[in-house]
C-alpha atoms as a PDB file:
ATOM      1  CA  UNK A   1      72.811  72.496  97.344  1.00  0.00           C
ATOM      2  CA  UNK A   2      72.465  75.711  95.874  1.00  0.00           C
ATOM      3  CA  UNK A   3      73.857  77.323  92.399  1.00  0.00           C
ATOM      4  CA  UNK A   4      75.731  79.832  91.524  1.00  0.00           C
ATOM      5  CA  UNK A   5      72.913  82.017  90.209  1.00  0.00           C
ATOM      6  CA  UNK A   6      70.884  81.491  94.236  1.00  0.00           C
ATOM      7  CA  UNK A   7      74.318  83.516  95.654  1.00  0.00           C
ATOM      8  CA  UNK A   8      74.885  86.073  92.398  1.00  0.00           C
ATOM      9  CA  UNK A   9      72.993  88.710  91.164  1.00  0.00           C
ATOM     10  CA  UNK A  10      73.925  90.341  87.734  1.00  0.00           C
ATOM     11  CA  UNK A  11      74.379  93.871  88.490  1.00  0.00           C
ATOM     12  CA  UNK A  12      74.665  95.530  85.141  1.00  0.00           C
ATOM     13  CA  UNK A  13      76.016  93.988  81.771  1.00  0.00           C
ATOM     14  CA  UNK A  14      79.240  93.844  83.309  1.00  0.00           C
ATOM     15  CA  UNK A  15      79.654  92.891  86.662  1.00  0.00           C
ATOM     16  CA  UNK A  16      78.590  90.193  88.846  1.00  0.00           C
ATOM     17  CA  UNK A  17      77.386  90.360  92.820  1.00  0.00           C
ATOM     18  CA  UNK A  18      78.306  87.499  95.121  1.00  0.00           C
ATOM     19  CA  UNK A  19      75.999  87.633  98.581  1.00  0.00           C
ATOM     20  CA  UNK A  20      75.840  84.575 100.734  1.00  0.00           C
ATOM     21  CA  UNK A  21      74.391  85.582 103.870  1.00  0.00           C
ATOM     22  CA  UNK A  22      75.662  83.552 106.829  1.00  0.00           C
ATOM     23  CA  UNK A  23      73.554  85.400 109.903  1.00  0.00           C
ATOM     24  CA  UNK A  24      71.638  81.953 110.474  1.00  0.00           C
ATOM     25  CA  UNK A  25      74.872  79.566 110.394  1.00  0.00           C
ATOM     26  CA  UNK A  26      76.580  80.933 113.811  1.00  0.00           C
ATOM     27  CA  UNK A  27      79.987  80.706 112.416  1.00  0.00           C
ATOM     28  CA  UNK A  28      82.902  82.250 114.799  1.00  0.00           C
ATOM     29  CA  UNK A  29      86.236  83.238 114.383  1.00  0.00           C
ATOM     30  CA  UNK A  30      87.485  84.319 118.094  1.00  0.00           C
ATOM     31  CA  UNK A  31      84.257  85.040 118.924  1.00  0.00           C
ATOM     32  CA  UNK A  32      83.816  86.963 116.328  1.00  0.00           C
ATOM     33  CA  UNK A  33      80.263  86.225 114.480  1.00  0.00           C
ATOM     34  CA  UNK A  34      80.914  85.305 110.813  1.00  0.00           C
ATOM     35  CA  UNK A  35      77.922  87.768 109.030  1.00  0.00           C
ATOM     36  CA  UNK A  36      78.690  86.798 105.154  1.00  0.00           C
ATOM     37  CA  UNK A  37      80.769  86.402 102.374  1.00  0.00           C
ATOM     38  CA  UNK A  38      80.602  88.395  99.382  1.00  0.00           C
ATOM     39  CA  UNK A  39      82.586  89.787  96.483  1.00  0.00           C
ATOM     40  CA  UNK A  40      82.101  92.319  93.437  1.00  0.00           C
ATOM     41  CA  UNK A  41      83.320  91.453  90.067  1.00  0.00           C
ATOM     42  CA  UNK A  42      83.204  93.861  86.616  1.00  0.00           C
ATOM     43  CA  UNK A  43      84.963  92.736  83.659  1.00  0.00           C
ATOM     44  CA  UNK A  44      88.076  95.008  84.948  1.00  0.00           C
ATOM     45  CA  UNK A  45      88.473  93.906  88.726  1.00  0.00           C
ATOM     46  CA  UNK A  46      88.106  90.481  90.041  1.00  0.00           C
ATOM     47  CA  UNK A  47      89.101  88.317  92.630  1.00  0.00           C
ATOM     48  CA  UNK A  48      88.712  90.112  95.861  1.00  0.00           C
ATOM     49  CA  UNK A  49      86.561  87.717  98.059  1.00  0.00           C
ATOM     50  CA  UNK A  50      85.564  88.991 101.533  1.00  0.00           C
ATOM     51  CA  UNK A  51      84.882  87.627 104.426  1.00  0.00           C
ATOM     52  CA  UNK A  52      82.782  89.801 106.773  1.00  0.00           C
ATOM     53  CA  UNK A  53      82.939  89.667 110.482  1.00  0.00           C
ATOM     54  CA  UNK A  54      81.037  91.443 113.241  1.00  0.00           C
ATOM     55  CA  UNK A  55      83.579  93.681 115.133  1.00  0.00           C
ATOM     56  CA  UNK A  56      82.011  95.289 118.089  1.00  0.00           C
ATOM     57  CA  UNK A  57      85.371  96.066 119.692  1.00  0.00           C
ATOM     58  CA  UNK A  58      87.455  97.646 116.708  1.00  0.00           C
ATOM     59  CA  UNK A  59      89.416 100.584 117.752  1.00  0.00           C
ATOM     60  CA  UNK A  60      92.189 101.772 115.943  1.00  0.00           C
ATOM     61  CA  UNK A  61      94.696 100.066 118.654  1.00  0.00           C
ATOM     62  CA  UNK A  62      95.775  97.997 116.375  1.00  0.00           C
ATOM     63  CA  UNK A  63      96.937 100.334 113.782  1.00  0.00           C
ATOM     64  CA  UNK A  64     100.642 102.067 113.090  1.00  0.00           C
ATOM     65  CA  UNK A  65     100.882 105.456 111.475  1.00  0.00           C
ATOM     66  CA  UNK A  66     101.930 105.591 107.948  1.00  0.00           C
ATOM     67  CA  UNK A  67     101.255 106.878 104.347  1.00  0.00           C
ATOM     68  CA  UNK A  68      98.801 103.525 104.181  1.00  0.00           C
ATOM     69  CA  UNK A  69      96.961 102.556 107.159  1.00  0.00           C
ATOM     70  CA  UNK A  70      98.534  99.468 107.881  1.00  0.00           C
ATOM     71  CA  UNK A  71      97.824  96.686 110.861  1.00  0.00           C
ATOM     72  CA  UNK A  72     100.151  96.372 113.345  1.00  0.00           C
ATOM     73  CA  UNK A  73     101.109  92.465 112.977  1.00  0.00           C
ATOM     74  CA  UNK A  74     102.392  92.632 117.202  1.00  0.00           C
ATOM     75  CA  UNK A  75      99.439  94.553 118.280  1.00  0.00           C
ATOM     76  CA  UNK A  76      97.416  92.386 121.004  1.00  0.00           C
ATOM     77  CA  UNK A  77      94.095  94.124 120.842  1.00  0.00           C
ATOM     78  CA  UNK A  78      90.928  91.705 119.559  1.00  0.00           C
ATOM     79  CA  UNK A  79      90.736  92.470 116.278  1.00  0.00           C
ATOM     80  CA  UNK A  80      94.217  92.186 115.459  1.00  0.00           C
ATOM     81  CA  UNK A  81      93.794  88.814 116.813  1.00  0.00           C
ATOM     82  CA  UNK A  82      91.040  87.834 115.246  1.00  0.00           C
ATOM     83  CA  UNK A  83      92.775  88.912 111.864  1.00  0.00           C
ATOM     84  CA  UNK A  84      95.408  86.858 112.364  1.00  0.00           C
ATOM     85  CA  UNK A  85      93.098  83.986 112.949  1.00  0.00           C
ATOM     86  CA  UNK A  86      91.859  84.162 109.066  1.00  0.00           C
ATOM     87  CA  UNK A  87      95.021  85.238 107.836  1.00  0.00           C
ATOM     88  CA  UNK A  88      98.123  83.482 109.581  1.00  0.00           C
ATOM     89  CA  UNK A  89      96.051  80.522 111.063  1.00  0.00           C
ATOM     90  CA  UNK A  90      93.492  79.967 108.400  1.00  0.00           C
ATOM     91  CA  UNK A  91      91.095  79.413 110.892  1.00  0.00           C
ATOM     92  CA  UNK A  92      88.232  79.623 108.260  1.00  0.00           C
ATOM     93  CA  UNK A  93      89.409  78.350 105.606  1.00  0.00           C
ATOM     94  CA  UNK A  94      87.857  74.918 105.870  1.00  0.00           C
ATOM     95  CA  UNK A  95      84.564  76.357 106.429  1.00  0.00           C
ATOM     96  CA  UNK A  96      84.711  78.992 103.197  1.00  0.00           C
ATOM     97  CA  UNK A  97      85.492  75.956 101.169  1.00  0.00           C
ATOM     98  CA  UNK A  98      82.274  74.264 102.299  1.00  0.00           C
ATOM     99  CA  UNK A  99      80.024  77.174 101.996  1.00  0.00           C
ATOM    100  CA  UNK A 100      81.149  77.840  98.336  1.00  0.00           C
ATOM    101  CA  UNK A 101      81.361  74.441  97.360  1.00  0.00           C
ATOM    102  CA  UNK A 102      77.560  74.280  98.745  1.00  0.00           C
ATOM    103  CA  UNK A 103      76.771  78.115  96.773  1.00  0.00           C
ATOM    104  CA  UNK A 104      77.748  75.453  93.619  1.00  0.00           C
ATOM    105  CA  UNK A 105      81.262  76.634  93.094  1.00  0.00           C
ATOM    106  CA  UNK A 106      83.348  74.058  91.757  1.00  0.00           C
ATOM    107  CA  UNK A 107      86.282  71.729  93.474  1.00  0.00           C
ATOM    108  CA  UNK A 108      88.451  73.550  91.482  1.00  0.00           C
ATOM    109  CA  UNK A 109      87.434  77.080  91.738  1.00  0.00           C
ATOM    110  CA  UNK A 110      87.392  76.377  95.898  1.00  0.00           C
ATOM    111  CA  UNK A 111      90.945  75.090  95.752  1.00  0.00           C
ATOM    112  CA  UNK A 112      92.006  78.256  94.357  1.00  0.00           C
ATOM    113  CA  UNK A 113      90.828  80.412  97.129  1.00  0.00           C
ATOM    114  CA  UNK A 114      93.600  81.739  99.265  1.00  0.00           C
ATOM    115  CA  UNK A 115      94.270  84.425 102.069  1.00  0.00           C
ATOM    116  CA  UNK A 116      95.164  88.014 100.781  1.00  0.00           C
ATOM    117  CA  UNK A 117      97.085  90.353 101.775  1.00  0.00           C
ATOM    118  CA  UNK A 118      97.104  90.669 105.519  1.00  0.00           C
ATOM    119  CA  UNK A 119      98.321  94.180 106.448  1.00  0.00           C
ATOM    120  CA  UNK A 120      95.661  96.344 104.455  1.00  0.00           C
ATOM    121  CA  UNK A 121      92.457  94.865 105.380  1.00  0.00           C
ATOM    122  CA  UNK A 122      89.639  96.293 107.381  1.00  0.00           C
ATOM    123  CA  UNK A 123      88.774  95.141 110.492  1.00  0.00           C
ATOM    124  CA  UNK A 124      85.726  93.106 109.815  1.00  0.00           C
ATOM    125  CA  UNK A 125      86.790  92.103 106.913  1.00  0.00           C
ATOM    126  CA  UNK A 126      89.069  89.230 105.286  1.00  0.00           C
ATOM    127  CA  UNK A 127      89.930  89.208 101.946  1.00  0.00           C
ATOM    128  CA  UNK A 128      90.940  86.374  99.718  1.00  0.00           C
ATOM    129  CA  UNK A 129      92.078  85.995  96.575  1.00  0.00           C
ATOM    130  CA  UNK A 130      89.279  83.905  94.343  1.00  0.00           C
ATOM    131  CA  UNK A 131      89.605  84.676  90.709  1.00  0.00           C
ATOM    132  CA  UNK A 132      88.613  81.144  89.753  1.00  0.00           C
ATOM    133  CA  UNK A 133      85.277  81.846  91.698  1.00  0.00           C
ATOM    134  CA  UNK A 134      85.116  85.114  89.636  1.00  0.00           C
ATOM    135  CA  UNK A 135      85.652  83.572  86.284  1.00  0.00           C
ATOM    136  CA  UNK A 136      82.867  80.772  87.420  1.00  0.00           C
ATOM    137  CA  UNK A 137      80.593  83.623  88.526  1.00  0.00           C
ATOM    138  CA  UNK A 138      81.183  85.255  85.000  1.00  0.00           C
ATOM    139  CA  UNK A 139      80.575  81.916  83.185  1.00  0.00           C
ATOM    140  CA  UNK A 140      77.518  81.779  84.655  1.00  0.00           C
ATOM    141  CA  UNK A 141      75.932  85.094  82.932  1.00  0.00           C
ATOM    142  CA  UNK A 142      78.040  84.854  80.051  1.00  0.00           C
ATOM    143  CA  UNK A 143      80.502  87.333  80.617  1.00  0.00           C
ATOM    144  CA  UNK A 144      84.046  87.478  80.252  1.00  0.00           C
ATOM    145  CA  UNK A 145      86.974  89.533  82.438  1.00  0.00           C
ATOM    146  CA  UNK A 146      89.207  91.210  80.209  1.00  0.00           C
ATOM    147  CA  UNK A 147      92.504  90.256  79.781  1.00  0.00           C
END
């Protein structure tokens, strides 16, 4: 088991660097190879876990015209898919548990880890919300968000 400091680097006085690299693991999400999960957090903006996926086929089928670039949530194209595997069928959500709770994060901080917003994410990319992980990350090099 690793701890919290193995995954984190301390980038500055202020913010925090999660990198767990998961190239070796051969984790899948629609065939879509699983490449790491990381997350920045300063002492003004935490919280926004990611989940990054290897995309060879991303084309911007999947996409509707707007002020925002939003996802289509009807478009049928892989990506779109694959998105809706971490976001509407929590496909990894078991598996993100396990590798934080294995980075040393605690039960608590885990359980606290949800999906994020769907529509505005990059393909390649799932977010979650994780602020306990954030506050834990903190803890661990003495800082503290503001409020």
């Amino acid at each position: 088991m690793q701890t919290i400091k193995n995954v984190t680097t301390l980038e500055n006085n202020y913010s925090v660097q999660l990198d767990i690299d998961l190239a070796d693991k051969n984790y899948t999400v629609n065939g879509h190879t699983v490449e790491s999960v990381t997350m920045y957090a300063d002492t003004d903006c935490i919280g926004d876990l990611a989940v990054n996926w290897k995309c060879e086929d991303a084309d911007s089928a999947g996409y509707t015209e707007s002020i925002m670039l939003m996802r289509n949530n009807s478009a049928t194209d892989n990506a779109t898919q694959t998105m809706q595997e971490f976001y509407w069928e929590h496909a990894f959500d078991d598996t993100l548990a396990t590798i934080l709770a294995d980075a040393g994060f605690s039960a608590a901080a885990v359980a606290d880890v949800c999906t994020s917003e769907w529509g505005m994410q990059d393909t390649g990319r799932a977010s979650y919300d994780a602020n306990a992980i954030a506050a834990e990350m903190f803890a661990v090099y003495n800082l503290e968000p503001a409020e």
